[in-house]
Protein backbone atom coordinates (compact mmCIF):
# COMPACT_ATOMS: atom_id res chain seq x y z
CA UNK A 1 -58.83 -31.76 2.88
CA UNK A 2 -60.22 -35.40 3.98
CA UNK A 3 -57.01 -35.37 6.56
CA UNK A 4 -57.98 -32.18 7.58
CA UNK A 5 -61.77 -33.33 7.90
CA UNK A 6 -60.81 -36.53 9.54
CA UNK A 7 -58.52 -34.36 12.51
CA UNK A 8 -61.52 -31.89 12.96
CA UNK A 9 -63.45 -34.95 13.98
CA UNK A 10 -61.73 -36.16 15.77
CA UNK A 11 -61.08 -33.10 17.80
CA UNK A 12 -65.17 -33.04 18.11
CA UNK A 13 -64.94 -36.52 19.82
CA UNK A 14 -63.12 -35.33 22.53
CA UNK A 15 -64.89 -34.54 25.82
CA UNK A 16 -64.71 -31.02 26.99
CA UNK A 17 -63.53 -31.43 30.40
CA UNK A 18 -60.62 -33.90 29.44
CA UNK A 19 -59.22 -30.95 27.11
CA UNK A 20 -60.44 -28.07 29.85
CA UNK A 21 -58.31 -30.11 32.83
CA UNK A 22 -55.11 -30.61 30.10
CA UNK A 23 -55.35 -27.12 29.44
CA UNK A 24 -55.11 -26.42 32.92
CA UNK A 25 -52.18 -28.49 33.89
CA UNK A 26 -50.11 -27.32 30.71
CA UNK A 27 -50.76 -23.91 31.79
CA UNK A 28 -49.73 -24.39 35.41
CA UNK A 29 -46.57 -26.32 34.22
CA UNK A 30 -45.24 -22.41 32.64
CA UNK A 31 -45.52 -21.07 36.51
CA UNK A 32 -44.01 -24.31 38.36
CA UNK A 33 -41.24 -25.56 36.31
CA UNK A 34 -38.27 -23.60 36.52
CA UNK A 35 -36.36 -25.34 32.75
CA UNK A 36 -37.28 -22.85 30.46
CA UNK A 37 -37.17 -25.77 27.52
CA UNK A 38 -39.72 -27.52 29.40
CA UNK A 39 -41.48 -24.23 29.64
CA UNK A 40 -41.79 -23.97 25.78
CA UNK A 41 -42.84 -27.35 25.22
CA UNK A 42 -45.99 -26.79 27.33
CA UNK A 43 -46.14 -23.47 25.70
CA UNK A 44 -46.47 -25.54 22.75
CA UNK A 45 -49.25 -27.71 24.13
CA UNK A 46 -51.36 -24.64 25.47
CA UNK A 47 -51.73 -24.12 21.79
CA UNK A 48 -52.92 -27.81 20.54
CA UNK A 49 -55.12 -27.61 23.33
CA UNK A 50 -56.61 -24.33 22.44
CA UNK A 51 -56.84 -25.92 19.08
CA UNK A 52 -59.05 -28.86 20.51
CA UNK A 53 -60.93 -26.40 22.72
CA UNK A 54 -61.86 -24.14 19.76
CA UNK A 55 -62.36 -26.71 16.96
CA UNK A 56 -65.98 -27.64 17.43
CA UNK A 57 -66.95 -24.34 18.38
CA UNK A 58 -66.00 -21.79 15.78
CA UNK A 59 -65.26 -21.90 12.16
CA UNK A 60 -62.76 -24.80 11.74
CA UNK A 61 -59.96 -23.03 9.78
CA UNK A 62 -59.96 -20.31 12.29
CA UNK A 63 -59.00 -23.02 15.04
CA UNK A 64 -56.67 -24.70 12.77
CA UNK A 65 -54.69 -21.56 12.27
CA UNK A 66 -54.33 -20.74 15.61
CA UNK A 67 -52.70 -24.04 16.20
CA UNK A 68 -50.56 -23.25 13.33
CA UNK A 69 -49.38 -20.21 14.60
CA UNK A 70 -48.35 -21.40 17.75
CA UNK A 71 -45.67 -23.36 15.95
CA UNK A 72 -43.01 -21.00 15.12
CA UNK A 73 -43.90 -19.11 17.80
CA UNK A 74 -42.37 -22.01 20.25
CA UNK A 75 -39.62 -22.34 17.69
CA UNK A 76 -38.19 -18.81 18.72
CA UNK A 77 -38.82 -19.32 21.96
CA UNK A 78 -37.80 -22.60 22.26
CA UNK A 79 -34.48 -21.53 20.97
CA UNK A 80 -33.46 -18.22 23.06
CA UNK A 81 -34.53 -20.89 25.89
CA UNK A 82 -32.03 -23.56 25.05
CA UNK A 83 -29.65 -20.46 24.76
CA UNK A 84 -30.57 -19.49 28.18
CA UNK A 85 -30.19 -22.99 29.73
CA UNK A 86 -26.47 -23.50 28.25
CA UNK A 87 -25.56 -20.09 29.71
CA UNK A 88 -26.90 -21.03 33.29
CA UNK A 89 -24.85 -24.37 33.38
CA UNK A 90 -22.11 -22.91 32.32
CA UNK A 91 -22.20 -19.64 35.21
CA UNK A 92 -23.37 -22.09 37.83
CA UNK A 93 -19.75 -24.63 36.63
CA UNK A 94 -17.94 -21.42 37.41
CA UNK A 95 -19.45 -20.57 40.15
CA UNK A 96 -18.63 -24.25 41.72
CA UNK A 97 -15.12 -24.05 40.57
CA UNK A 98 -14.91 -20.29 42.28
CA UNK A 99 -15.99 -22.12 45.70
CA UNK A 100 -13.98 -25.03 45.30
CA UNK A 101 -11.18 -22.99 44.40
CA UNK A 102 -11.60 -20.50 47.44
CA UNK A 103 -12.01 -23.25 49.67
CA UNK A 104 -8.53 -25.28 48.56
CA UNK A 105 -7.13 -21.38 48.97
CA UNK A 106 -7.74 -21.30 52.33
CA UNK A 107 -7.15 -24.69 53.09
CA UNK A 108 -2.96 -23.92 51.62
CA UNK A 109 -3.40 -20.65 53.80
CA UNK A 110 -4.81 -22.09 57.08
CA UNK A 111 -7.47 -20.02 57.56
CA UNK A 112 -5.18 -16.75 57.51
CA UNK A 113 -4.61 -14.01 55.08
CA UNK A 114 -1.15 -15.26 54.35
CA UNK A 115 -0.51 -16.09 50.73
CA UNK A 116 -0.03 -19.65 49.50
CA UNK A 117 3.36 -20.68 48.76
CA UNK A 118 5.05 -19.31 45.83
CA UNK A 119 3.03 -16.23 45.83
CA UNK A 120 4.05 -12.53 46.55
CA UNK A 121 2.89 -11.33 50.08
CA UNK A 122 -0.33 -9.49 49.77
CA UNK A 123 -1.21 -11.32 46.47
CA UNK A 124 -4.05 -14.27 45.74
CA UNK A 125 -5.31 -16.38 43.58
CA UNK A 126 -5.91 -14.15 40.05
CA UNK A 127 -9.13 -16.08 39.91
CA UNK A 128 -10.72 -15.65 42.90
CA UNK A 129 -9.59 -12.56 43.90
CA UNK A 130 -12.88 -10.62 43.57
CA UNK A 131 -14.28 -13.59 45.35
CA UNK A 132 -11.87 -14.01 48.50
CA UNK A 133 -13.93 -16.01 51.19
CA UNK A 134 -16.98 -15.43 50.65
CA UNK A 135 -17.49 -17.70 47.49
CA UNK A 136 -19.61 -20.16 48.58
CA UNK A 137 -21.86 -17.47 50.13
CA UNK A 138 -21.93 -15.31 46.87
CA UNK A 139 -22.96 -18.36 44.99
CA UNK A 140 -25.99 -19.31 46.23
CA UNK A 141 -27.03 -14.90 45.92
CA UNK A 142 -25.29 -14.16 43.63
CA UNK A 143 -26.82 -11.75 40.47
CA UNK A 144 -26.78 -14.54 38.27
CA UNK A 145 -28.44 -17.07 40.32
CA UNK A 146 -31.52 -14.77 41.88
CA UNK A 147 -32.19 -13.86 37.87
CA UNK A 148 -31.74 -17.42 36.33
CA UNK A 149 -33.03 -19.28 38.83
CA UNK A 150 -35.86 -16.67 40.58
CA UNK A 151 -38.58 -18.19 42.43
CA UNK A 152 -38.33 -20.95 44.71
CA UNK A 153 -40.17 -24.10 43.70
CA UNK A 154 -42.48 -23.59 47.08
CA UNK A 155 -43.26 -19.95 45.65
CA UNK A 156 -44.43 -21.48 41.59
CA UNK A 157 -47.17 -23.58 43.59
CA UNK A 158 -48.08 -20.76 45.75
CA UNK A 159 -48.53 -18.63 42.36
CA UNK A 160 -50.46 -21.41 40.92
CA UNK A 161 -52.53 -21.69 43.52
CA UNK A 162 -53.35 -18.22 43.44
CA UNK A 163 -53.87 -18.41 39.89
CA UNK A 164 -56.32 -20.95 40.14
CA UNK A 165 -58.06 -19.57 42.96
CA UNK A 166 -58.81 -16.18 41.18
CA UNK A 167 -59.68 -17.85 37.90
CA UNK A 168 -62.75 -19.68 39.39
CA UNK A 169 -63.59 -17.11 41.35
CA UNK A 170 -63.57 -14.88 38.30
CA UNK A 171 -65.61 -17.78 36.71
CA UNK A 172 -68.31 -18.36 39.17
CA UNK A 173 -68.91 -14.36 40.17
CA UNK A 174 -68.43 -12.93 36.67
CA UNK A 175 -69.24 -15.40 33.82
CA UNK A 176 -69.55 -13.99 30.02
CA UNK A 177 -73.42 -14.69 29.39
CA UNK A 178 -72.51 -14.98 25.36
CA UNK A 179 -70.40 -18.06 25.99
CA UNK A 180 -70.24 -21.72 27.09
CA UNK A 181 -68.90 -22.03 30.43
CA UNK A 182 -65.92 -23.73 29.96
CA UNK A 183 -64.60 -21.58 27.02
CA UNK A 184 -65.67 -19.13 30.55
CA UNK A 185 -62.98 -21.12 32.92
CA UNK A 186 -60.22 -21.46 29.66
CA UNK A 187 -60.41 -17.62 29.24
CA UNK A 188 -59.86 -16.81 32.99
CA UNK A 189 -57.48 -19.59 33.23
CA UNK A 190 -55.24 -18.72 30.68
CA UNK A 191 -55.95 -14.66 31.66
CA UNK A 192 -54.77 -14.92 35.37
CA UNK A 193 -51.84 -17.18 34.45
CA UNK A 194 -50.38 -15.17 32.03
CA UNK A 195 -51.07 -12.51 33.99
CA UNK A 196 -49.21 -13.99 37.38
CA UNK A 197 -46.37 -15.59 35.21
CA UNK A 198 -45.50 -11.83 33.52
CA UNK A 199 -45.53 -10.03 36.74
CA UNK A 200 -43.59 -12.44 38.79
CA UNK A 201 -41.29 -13.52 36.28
CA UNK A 202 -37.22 -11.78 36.08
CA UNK A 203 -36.33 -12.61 32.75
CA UNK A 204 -37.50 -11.47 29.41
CA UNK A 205 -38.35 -15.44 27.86
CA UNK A 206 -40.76 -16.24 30.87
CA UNK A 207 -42.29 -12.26 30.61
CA UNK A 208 -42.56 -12.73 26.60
CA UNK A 209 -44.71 -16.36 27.36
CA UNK A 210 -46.64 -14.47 30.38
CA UNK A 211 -48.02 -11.88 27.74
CA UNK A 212 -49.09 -14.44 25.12
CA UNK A 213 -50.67 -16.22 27.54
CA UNK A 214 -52.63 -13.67 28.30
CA UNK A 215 -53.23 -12.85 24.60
CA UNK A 216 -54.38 -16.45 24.26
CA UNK A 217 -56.94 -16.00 26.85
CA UNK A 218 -58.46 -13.35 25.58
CA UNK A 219 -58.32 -14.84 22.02
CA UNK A 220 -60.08 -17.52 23.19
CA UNK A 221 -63.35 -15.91 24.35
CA UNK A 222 -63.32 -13.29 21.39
CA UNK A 223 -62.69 -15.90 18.56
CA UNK A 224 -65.95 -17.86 19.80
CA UNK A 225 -67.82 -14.62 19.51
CA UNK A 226 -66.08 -13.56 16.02
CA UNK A 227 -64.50 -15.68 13.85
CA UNK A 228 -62.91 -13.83 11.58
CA UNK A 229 -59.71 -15.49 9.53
CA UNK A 230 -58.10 -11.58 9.05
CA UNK A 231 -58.35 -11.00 12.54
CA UNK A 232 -56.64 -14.25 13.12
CA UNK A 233 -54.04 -13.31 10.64
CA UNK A 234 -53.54 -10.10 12.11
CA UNK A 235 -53.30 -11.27 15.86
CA UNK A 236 -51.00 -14.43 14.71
CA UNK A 237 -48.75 -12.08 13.13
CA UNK A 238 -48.74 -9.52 16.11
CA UNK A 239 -48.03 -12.56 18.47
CA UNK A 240 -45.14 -13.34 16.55
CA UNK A 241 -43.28 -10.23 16.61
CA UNK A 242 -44.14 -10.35 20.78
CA UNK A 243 -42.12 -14.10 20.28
CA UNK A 244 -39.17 -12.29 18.26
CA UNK A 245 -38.81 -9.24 20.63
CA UNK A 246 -38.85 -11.50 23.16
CA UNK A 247 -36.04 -13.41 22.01
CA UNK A 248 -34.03 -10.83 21.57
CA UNK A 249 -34.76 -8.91 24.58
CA UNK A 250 -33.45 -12.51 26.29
CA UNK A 251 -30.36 -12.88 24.01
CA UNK A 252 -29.75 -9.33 25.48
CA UNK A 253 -30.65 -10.27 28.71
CA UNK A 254 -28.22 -13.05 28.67
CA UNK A 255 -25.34 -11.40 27.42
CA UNK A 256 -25.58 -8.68 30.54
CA UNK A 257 -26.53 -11.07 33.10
CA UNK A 258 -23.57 -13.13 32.25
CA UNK A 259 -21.66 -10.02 31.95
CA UNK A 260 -22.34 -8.93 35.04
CA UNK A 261 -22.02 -12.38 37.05
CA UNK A 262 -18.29 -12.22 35.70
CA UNK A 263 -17.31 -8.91 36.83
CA UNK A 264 -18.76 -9.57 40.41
């Protein structure tokens, strides 16, 4: 108990804007950066954060169990992510060796239709036949990229910005008169980036995160305004079942993505 009196202090000692502006910039770091490990570790941090955010301001064990449940959650994502980054080096591998492989095939060929040496008239490489010349085209729109890879760096900052832009304006035209105004900016925050990250998001892991973003910003003005450790319970436990659906909805996910990248 003194260790856990000792971090609850030290939580209290921290200033309210340092842990409002880290909250913000974990959050952000979910929309802009595209490895989905990375994605999950800031995942992780959203929750210390809330943790700090909450700890002087509602009944300690409530904020210390919110923290707690944010572990395994990140575990099972953090896992169907590392699944999902193995997967995508190994398609984007074959779809190199595809357009290196096409290429040297037309290089033996000349440019024509006429089979390499040693091969039957009308026949090609077993490989690449589905891919013929238009390899290195396929790759960069191909099915598997546009799902893996889905928004353009240039389009995650336009999201954030958008997400930041409706967040304060959401804070400055409609602030919640029963609480402090920057447990006001973490609730809209957190509520318009999960909200942008599950509705511009392709893939099951980065939906699953959106929607427990979300959760967590509307946890975080209702906890301040009842603090009740069965209602924590109960919306921990309901968080992570969202975690294990989401995992498997992604190991599913995988499986026909990869599928289909294959057969194109």
């Amino acid at each position: 108990m003194a260790l856990v009196r000792d971090f609850v202090q030290w939580i209290g000692s921290l200033a309210v804007q340092q842990t409002i502006l880290s909250l913000v910039l974990v959050s952000s770091l979910l929309i802009a950066v595209e490895e989905r490990r990375l994605s999950t570790l800031a995942f992780l941090g959203q929750y210390a954060l809330l943790t700090l955010l909450l700890g002087g301001r509602v009944y300690q064990p409530v904020a210390v169990l919110k923290g707690l449940i944010g572990i395994p959650i990140v575990m099972i994502l953090y896992i169907s992510a590392s699944h999902i980054e193995a997967e995508r080096r190994r398609m984007k591998e074959i779809l190199r060796v595809r357009s290196e492989g096409s290429d040297s095939q037309d290089a033996v060929s000349g440019g024509s239709d006429l089979p390499a040496a040693g091969q039957p008239r009308g026949a090609r490489a077993p490989f690449f036949s589905a891919l013929g010349g238009a390899a290195q085209a396929q790759g960069e729109h191909s099915p598997f990229h546009v799902a893996f890879v889905g928004m353009s760096p240039s389009f995650r900052i336009l999201v954030v910005a958008l997400g930041a832009a409706g967040a304060y304006g959401l804070w400055q035209a409609y602030p919640i008169a029963l609480l402090a105004p920057q447990i006001n900016l973490a609730s809209y925050w957190l509520l318009a980036t999960g909200i942008l990250l599950t509705v511009t998001s392709q893939d099951p892991l980065r939906i699953g995160i959106g929607l427990l973003t979300l959760l967590n910003g509307f946890e975080t003005a209702y906890y301040t305004l009842n603090t009740s450790l069965m209602l924590v319970g109960l919306m921990g436990t309901g968080e992570i079942l969202i975690a294990l659906v989401t995992a498997n909805a992604s190991e599913r996910w995988l499986t026909s993505a990869a599928v289909s990248e294959e057969t194109t």
